[in-house]
N, C-alpha and C. Protein backbone atom coordinates (compact mmCIF):
# COMPACT_ATOMS: atom_id res chain seq x y z
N UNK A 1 -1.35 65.94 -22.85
CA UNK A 1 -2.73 65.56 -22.94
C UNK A 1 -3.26 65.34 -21.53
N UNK A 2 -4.38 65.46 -21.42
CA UNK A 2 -5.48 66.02 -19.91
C UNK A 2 -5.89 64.35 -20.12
N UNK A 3 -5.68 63.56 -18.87
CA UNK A 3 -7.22 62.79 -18.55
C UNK A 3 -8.00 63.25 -18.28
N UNK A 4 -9.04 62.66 -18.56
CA UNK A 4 -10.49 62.99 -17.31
C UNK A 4 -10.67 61.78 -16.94
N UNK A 5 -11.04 62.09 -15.21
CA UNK A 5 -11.65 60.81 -14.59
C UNK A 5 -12.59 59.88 -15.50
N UNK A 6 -12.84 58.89 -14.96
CA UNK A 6 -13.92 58.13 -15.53
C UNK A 6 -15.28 58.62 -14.86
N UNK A 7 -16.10 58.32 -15.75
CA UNK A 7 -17.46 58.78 -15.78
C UNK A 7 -17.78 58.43 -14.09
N UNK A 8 -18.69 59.06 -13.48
CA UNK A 8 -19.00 58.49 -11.82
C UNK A 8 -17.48 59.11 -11.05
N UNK A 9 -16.43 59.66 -11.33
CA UNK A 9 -15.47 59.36 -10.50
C UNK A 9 -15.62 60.55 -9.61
N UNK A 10 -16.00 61.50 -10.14
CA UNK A 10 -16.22 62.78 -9.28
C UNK A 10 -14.83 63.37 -9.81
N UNK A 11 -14.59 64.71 -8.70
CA UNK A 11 -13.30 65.52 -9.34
C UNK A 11 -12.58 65.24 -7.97
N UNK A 12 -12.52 64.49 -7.40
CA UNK A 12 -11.56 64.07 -6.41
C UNK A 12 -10.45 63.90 -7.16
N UNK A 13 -8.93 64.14 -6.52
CA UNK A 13 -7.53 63.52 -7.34
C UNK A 13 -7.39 62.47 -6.59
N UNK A 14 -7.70 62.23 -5.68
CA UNK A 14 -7.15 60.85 -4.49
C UNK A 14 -5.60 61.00 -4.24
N UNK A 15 -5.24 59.91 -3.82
CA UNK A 15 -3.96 59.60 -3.53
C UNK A 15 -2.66 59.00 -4.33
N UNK A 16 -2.31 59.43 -4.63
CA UNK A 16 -0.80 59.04 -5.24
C UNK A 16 0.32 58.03 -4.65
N UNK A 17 0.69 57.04 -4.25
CA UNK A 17 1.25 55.89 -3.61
C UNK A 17 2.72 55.94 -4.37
N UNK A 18 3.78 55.59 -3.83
CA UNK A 18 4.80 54.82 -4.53
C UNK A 18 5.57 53.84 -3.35
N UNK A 19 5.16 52.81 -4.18
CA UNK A 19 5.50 51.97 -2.87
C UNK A 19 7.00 51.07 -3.25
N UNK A 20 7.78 51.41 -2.50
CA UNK A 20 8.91 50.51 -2.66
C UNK A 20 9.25 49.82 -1.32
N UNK A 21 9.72 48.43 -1.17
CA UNK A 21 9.55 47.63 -0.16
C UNK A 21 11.32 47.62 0.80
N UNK A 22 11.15 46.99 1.32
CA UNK A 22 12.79 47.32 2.19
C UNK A 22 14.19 46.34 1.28
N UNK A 23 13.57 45.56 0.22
CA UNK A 23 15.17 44.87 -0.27
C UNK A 23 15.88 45.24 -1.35
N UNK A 24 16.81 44.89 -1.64
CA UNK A 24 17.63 45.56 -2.20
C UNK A 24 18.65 44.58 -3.47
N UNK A 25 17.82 43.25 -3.72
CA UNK A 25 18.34 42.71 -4.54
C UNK A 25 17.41 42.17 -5.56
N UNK A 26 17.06 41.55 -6.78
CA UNK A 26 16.70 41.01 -7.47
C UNK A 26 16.68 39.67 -7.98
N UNK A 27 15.89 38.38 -8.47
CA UNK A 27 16.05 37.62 -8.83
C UNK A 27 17.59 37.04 -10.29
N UNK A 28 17.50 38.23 -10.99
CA UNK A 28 17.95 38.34 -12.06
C UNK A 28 19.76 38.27 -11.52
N UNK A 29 20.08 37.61 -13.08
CA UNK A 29 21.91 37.70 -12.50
C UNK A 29 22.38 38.14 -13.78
N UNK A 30 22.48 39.94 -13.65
CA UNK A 30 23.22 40.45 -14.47
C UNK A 30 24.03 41.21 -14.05
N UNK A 31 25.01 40.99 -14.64
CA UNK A 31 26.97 41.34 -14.50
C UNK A 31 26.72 42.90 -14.12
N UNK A 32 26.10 43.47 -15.15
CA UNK A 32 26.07 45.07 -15.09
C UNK A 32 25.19 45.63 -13.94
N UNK A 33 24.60 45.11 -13.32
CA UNK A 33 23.75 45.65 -11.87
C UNK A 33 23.77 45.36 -10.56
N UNK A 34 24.07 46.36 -9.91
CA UNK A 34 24.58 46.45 -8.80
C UNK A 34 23.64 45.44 -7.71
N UNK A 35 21.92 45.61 -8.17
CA UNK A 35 21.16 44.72 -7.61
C UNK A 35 20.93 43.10 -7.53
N UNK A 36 21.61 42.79 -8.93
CA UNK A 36 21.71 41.18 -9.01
C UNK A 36 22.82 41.25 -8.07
N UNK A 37 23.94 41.85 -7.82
CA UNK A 37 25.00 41.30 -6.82
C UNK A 37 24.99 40.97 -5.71
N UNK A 38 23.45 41.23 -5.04
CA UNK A 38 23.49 41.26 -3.60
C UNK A 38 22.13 39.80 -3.41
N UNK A 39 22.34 39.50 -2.24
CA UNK A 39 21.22 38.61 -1.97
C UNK A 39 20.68 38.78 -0.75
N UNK A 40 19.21 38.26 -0.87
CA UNK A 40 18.50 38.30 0.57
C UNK A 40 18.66 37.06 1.95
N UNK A 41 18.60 37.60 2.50
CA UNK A 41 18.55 36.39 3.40
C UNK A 41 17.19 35.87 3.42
N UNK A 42 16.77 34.59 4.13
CA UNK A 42 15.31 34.27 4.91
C UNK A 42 14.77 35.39 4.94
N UNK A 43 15.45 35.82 6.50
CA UNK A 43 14.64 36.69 7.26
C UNK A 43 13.79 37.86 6.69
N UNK A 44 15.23 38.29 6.13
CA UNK A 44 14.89 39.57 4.93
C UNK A 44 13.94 39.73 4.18
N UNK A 45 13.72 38.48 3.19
CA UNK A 45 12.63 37.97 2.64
C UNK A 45 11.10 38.00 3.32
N UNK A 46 11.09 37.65 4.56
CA UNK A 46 10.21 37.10 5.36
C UNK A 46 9.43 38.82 5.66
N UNK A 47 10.66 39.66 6.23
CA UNK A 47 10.09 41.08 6.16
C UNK A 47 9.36 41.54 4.83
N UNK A 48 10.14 41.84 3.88
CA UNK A 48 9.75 42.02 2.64
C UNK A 48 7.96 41.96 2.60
N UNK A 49 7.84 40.13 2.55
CA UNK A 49 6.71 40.07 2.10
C UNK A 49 5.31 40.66 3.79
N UNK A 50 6.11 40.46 4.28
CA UNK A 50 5.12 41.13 5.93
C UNK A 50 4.84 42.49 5.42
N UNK A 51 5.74 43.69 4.90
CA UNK A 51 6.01 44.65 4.66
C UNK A 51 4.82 45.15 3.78
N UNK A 52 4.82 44.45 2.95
CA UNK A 52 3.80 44.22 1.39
C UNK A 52 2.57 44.18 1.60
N UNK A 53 2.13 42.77 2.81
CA UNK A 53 0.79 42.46 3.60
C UNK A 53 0.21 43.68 3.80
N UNK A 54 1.54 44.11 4.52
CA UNK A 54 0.57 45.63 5.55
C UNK A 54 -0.13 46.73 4.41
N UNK A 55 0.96 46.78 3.21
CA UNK A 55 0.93 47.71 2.68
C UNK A 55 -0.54 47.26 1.82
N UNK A 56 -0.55 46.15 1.60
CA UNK A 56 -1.99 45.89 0.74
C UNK A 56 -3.28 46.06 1.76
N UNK A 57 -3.29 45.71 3.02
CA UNK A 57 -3.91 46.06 4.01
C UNK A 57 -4.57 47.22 4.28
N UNK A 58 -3.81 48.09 4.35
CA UNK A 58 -4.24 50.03 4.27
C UNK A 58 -4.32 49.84 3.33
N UNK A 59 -4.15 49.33 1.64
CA UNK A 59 -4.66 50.06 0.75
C UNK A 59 -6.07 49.37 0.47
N UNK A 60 -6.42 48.74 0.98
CA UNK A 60 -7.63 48.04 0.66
C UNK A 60 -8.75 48.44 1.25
N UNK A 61 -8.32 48.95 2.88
CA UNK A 61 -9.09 50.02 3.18
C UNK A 61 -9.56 51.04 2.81
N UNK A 62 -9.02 51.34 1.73
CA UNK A 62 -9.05 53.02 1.13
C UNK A 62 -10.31 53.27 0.06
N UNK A 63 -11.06 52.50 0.54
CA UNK A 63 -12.85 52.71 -0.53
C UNK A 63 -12.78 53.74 -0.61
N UNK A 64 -13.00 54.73 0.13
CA UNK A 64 -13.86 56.13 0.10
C UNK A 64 -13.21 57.05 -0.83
N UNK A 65 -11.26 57.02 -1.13
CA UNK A 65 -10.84 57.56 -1.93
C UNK A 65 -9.94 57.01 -3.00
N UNK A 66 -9.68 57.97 -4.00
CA UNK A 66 -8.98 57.13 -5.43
C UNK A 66 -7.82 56.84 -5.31
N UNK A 67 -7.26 55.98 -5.79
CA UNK A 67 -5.97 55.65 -5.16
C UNK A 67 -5.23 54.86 -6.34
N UNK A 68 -3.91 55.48 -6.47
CA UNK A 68 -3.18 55.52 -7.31
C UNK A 68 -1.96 54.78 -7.10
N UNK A 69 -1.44 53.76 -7.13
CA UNK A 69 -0.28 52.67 -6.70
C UNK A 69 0.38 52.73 -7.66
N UNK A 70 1.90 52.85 -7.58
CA UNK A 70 3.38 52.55 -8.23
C UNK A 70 4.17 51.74 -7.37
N UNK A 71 4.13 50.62 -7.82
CA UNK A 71 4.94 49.49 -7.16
C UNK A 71 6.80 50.31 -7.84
N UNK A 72 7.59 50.37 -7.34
CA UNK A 72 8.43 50.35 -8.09
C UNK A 72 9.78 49.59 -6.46
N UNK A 73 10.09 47.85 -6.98
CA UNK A 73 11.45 47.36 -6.66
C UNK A 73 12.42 47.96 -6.71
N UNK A 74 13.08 47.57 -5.83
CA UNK A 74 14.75 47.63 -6.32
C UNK A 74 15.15 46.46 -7.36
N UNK A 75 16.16 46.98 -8.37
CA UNK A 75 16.51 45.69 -9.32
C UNK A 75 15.44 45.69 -10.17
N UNK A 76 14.62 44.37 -10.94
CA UNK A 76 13.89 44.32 -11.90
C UNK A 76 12.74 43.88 -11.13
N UNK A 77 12.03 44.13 -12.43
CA UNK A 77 10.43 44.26 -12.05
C UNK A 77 9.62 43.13 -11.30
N UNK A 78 9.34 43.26 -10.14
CA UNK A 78 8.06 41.90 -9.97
C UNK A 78 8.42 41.03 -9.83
N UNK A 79 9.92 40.27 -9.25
CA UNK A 79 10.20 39.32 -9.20
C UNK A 79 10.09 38.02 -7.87
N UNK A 80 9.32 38.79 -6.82
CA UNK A 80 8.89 37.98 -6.01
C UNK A 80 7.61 38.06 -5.93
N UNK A 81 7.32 36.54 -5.70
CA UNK A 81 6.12 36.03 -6.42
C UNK A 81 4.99 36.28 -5.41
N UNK A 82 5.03 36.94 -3.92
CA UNK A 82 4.13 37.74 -3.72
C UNK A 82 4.17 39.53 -3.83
């Protein structure tokens, strides 16, 4: 099945994003995943969310075209709370 833009959107496709950030572990502690096994440090953390800033930064700039974001973590979904 075809979308069509929303009404006003024009036939621009815009931009396609997949943004994954630099860590490599998860909040979650399950036996079976390789990502609950590992932990972040501070620092690590501290990048992470700097990482994120920037990335919301340029995308907020991006009025003029459509823009399409896939957050996708390592480990499970959304678990740091910025």
């Amino acid at each position: 099945m075809r979308e069509e833009p929303p009404s006003g959107a024009g036939t621009r496709t815009g931009l396609t994003v997949l943004y994954r950030g630099p860590l490599a572990s998860c909040d979650y502690d399950r036996p079976y995943c390789p990502f609950a096994k590992r932990r972040d440090s501070r620092e690590q953390l501290r990048a992470d969310r700097a990482a994120l800033e920037r990335f919301t930064g340029w995308a907020t700039e991006r009025t003029e075209e459509g823009l399409s974001l896939l957050f996708t973590p390592w480990g499970e979904g959304l678990v740091r709370s910025w």
